[in-house]
C-alpha atoms as a PDB file:
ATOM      1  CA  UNK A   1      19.686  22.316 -27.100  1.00  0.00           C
ATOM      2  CA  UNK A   2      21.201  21.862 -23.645  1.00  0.00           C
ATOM      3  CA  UNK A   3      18.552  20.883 -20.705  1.00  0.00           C
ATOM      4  CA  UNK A   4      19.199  22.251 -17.504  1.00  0.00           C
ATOM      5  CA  UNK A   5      17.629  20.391 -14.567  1.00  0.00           C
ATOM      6  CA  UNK A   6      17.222  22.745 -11.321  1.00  0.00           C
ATOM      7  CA  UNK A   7      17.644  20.964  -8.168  1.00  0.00           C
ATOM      8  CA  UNK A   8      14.221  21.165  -6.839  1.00  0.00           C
ATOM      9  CA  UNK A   9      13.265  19.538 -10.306  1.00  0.00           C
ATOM     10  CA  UNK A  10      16.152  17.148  -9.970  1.00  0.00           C
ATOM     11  CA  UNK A  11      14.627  16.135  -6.419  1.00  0.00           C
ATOM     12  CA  UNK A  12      11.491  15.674  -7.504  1.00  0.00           C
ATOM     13  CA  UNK A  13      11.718  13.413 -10.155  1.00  0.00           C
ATOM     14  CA  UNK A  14      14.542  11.485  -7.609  1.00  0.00           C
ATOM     15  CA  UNK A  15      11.520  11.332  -5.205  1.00  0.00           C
ATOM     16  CA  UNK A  16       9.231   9.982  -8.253  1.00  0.00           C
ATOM     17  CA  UNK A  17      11.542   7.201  -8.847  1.00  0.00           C
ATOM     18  CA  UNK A  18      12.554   6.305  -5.231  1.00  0.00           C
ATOM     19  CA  UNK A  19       8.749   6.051  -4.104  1.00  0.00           C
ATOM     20  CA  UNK A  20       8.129   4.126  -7.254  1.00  0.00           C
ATOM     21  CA  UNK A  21      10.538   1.786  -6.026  1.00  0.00           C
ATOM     22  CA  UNK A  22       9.024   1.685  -2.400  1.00  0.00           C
ATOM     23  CA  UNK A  23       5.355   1.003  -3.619  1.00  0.00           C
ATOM     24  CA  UNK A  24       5.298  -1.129  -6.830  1.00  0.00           C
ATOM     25  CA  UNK A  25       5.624  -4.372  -4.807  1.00  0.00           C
ATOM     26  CA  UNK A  26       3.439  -7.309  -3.862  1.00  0.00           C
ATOM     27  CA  UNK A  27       2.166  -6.393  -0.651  1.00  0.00           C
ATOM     28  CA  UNK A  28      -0.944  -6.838   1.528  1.00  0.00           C
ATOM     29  CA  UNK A  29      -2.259  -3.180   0.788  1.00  0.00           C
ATOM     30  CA  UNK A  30      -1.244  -3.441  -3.054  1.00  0.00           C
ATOM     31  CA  UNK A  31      -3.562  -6.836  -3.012  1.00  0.00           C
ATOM     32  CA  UNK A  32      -6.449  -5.594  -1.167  1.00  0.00           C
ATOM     33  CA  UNK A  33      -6.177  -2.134  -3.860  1.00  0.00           C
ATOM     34  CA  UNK A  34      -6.044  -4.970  -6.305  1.00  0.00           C
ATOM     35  CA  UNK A  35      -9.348  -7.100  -5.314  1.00  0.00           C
ATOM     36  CA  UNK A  36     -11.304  -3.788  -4.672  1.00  0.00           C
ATOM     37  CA  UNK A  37     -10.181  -2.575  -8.379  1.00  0.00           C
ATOM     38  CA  UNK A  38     -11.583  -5.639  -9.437  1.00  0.00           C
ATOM     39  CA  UNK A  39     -14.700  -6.123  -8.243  1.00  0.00           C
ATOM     40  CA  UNK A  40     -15.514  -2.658  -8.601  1.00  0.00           C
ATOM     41  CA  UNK A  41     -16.175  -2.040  -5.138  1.00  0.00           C
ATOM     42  CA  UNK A  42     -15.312   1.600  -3.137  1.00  0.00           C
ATOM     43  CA  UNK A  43     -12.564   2.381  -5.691  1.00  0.00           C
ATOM     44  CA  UNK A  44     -12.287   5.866  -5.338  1.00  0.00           C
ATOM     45  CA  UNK A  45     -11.918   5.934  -1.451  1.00  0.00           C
ATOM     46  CA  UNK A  46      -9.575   2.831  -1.410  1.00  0.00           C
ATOM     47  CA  UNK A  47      -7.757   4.615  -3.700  1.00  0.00           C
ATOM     48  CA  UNK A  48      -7.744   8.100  -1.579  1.00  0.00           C
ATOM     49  CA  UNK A  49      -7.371   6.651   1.880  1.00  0.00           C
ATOM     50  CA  UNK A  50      -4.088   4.766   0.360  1.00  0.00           C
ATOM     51  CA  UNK A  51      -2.808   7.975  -1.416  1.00  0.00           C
ATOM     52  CA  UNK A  52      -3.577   9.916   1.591  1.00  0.00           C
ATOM     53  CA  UNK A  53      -1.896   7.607   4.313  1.00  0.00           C
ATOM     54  CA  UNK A  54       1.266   7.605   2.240  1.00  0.00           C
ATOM     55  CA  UNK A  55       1.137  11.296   2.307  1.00  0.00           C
ATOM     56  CA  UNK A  56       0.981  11.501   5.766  1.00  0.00           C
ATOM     57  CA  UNK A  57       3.420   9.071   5.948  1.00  0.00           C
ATOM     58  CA  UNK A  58       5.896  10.583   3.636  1.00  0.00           C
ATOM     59  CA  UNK A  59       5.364  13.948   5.022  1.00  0.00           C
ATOM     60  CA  UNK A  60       6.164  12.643   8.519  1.00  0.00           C
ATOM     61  CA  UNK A  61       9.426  10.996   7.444  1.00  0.00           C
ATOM     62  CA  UNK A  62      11.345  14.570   5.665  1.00  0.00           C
ATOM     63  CA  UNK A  63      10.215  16.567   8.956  1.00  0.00           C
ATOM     64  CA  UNK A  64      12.176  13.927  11.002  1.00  0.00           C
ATOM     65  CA  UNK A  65       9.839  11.272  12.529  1.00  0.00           C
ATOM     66  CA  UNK A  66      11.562   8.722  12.079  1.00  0.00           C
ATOM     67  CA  UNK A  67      14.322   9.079  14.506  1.00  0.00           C
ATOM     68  CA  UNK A  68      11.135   9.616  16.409  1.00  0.00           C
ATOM     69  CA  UNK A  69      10.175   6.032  15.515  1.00  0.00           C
ATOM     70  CA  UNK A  70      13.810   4.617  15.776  1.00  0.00           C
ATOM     71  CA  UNK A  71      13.467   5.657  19.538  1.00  0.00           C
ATOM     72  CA  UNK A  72      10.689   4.021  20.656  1.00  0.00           C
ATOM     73  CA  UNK A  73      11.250   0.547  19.696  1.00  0.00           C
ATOM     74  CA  UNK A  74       8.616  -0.610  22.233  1.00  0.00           C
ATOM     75  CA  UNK A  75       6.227   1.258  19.927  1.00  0.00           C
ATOM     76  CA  UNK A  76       6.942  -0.510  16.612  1.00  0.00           C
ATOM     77  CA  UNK A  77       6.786  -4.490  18.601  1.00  0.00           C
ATOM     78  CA  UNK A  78       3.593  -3.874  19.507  1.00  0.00           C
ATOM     79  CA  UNK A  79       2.399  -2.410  16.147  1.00  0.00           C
ATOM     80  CA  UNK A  80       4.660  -5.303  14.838  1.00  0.00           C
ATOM     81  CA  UNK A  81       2.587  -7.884  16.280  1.00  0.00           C
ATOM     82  CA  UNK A  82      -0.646  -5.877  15.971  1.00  0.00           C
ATOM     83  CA  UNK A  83      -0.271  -6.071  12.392  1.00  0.00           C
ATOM     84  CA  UNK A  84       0.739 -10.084  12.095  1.00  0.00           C
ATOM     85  CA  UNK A  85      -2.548 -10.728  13.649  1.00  0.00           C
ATOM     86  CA  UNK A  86      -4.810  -8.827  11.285  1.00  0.00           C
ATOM     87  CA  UNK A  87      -3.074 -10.010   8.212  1.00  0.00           C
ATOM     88  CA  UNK A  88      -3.337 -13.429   9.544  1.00  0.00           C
ATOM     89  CA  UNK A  89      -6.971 -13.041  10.273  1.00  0.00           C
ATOM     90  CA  UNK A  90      -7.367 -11.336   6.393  1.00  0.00           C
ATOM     91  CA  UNK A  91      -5.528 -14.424   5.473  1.00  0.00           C
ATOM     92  CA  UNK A  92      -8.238 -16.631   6.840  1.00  0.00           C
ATOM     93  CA  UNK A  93     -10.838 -14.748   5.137  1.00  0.00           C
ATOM     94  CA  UNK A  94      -9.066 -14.625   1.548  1.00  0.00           C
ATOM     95  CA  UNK A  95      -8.516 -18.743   2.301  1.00  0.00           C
ATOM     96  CA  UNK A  96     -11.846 -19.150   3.178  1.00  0.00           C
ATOM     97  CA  UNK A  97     -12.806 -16.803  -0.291  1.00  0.00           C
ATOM     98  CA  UNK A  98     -10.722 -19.225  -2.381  1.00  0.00           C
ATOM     99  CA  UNK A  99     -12.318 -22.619  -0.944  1.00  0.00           C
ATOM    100  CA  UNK A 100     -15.317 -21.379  -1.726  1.00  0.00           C
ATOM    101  CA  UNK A 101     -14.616 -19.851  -4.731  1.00  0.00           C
ATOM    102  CA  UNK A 102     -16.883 -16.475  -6.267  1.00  0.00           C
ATOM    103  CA  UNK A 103     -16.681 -14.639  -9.858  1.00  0.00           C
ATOM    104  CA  UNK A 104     -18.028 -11.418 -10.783  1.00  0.00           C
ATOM    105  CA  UNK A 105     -22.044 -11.256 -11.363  1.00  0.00           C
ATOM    106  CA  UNK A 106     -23.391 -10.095 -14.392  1.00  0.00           C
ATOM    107  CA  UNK A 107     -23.448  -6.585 -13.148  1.00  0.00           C
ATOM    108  CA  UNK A 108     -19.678  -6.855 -12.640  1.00  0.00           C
ATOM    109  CA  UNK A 109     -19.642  -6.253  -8.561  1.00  0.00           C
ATOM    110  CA  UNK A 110     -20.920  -9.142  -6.757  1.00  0.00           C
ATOM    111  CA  UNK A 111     -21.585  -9.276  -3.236  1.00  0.00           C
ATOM    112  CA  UNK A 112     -20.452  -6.015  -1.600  1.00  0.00           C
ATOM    113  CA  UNK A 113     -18.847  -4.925   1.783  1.00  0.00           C
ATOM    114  CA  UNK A 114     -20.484  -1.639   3.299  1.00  0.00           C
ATOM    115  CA  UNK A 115     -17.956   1.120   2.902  1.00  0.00           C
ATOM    116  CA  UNK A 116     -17.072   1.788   6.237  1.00  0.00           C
ATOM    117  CA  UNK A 117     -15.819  -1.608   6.562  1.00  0.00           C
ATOM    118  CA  UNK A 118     -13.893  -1.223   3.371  1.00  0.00           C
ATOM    119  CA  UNK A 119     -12.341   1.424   4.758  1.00  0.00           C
ATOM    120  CA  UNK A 120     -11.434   0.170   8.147  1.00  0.00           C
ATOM    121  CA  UNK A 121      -9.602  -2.403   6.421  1.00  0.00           C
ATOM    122  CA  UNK A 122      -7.720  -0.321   4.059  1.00  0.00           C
ATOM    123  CA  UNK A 123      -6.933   1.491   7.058  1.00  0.00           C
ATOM    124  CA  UNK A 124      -5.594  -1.773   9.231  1.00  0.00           C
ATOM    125  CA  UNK A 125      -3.712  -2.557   5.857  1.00  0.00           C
ATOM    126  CA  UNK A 126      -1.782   0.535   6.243  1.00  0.00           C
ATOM    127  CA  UNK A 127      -1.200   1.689   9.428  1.00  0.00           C
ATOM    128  CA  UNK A 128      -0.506  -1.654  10.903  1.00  0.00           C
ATOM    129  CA  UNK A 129       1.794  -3.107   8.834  1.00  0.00           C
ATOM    130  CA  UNK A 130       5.488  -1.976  10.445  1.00  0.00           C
ATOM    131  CA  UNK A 131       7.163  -1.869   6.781  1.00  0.00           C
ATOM    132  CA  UNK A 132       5.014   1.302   6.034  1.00  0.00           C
ATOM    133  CA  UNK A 133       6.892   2.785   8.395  1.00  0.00           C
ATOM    134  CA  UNK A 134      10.619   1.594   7.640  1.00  0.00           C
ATOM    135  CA  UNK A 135      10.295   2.093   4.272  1.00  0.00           C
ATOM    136  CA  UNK A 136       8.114   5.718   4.070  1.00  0.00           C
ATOM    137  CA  UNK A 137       9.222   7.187   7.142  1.00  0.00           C
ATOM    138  CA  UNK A 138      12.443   5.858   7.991  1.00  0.00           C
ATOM    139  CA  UNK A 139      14.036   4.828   4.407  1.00  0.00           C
ATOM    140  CA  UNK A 140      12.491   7.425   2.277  1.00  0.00           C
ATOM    141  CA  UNK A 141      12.928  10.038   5.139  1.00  0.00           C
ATOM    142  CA  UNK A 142      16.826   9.464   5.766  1.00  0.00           C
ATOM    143  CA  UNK A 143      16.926   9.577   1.622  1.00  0.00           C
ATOM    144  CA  UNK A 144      15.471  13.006   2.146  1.00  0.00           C
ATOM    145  CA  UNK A 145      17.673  14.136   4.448  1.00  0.00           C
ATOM    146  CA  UNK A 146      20.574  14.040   2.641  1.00  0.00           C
ATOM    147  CA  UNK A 147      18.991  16.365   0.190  1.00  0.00           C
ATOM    148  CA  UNK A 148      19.247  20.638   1.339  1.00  0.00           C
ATOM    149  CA  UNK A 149      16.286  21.722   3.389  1.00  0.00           C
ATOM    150  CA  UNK A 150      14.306  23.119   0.036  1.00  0.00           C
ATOM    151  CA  UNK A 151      14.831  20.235  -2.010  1.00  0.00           C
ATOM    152  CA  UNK A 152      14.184  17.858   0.316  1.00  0.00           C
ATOM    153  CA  UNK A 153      10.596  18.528   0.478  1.00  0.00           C
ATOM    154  CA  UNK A 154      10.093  18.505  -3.459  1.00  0.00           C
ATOM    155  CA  UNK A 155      11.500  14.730  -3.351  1.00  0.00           C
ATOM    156  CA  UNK A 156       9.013  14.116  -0.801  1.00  0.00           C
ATOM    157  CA  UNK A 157       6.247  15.741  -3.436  1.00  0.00           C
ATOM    158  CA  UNK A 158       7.387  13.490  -6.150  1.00  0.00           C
ATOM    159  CA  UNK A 159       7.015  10.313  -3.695  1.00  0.00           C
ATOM    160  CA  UNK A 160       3.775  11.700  -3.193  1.00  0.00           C
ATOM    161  CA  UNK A 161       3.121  12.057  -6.480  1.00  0.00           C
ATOM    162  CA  UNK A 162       4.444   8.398  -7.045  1.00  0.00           C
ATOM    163  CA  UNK A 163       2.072   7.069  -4.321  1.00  0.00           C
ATOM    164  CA  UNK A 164      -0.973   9.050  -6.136  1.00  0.00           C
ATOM    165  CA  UNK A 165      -0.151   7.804  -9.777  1.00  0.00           C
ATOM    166  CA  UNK A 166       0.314   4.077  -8.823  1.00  0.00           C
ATOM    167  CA  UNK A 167      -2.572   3.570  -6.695  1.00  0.00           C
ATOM    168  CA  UNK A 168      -4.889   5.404  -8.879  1.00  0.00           C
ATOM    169  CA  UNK A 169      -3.602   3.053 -11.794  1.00  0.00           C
ATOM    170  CA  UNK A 170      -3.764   0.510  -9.608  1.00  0.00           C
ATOM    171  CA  UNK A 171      -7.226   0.410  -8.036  1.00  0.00           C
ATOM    172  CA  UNK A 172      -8.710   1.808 -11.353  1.00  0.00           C
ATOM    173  CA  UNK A 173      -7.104  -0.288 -13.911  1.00  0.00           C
ATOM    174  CA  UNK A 174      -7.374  -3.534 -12.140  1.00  0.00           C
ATOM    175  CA  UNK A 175     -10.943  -2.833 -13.814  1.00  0.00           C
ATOM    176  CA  UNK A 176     -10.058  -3.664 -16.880  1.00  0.00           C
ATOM    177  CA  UNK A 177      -9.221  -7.542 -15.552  1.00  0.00           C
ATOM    178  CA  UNK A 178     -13.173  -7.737 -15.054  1.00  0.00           C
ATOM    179  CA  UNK A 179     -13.562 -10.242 -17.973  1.00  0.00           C
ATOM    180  CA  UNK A 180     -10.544 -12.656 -16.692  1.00  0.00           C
ATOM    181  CA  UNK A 181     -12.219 -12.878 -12.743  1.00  0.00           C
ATOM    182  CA  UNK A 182     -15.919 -13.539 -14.557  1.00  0.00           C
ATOM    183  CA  UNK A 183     -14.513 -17.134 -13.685  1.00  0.00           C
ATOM    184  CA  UNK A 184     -14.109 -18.439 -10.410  1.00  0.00           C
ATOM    185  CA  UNK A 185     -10.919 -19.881 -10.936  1.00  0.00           C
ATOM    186  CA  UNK A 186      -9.524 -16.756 -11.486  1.00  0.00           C
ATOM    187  CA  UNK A 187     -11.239 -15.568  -8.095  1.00  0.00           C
ATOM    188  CA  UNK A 188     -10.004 -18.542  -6.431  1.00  0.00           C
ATOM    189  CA  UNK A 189      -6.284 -17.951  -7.634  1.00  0.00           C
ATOM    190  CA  UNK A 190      -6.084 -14.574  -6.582  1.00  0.00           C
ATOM    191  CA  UNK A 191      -7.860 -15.209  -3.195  1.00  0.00           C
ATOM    192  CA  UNK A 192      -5.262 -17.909  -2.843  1.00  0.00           C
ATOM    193  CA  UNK A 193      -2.271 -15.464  -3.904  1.00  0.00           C
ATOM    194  CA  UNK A 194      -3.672 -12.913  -1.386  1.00  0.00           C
ATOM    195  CA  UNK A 195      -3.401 -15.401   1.352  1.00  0.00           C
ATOM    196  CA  UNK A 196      -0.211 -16.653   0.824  1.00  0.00           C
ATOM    197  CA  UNK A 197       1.031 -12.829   0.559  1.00  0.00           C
ATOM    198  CA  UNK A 198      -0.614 -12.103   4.372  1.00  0.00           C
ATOM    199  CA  UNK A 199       0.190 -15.520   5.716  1.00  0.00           C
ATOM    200  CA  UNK A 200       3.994 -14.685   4.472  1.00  0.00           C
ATOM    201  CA  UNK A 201       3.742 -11.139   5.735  1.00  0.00           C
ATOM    202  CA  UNK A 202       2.647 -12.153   9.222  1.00  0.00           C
ATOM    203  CA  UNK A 203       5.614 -14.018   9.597  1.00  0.00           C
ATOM    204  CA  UNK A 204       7.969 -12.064   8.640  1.00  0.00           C
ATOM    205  CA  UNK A 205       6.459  -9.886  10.775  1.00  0.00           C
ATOM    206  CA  UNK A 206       6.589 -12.306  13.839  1.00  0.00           C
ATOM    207  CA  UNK A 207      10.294 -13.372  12.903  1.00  0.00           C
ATOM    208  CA  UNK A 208      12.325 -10.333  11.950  1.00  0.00           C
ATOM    209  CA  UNK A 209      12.090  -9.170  15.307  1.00  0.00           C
END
């Protein structure tokens, strides 16, 4: 039986795979969905303020933001070095997390942060980290553009729909690595992973200038 693909079907599943590619890496906000997925703490609006931000983001790059951006390079130094400072100061913390070491209690959660500060830091994750904004609005949004005016806006769906899926898996199915961080060397290697990955991003922040 021959399978026609229409193009706004062909788009979408291009977006699928492009933002797929994009957001399955190791990167500060993929860690901190990672630890919160964990420990079992404020899933659901980790998981939502992620999915929506990329949204946003993804939304802003296929209605042409970012030759916006591109323009205003003042803009992106100062959110450049905005964002090495608060993933070196996360750094610290996750450092500090795997001196001391921690595992999960026997209710599976463990100390917990209020949610508004969860939040806030998903939030700093995001929107001040520079890279969200080359690669969703200026990478994924010049990919769109070379797609017609219709179709271009069903790739951005399936990026959306790429960022939904993977952080929902993500933040929910970390869960399932409860038994493995009952030990606190399992806490204390992924503490010190974390740090490494924000100590690393911070510079490459400060030096790609």
């Amino acid at each position: 039986m021959d399978v026609t693909v229409s193009s706004a079907g062909f788009a979408t599943i291009s977006g699928l795979g492009f933002g797929l590619s994009l957001i399955v890496a190791i990167g500060a906000q993929n860690a901190f969905v990672l630890r919160q997925g964990v420990r079992g703490q404020h899933v659901a609006a980790v998981v939502a303020v992620c999915a929506a931000s990329d949204i946003v983001l993804i939304a802003a790059g296929i209605a042409g933001f970012g030759a916006l951006v591109e323009s205003l390079p003042s803009v992106v130094t100062v959110v450049r070095y905005a964002g090495a400072a608060f993933l070196i100061g996360y750094g610290v913390l996750a450092a500090r997390r795997a001196i001391s070491g921690g595992a999960l209690t026997a209710d599976g959660t463990g100390s917990s942060v209020a949610l508004g500060a969860t939040v806030l830091t998903c939030l700093a994750l995001t929107w001040l980290n520079p890279h969200v904004y080359l690669d969703t609005v200026l990478l994924l949004g010049s990919f769109a553009n070379t797609y017609a005016p219709p179709d271009r806006w069903f790739l951005g769906a399936g990026a959306m729909l790429a960022s939904i899926l993977w952080f929902v898996a993500l933040g929910f199915g970390a869960r399932l690595l409860g038994p493995l961080f009952a030990r606190p060397a399992a806490w204390r290697a992924l503490d010190s992973v974390i740090a490494l990955i924000m100590f690393t991003l911070a510079a490459v922040l400060v030096f790609s200038g």
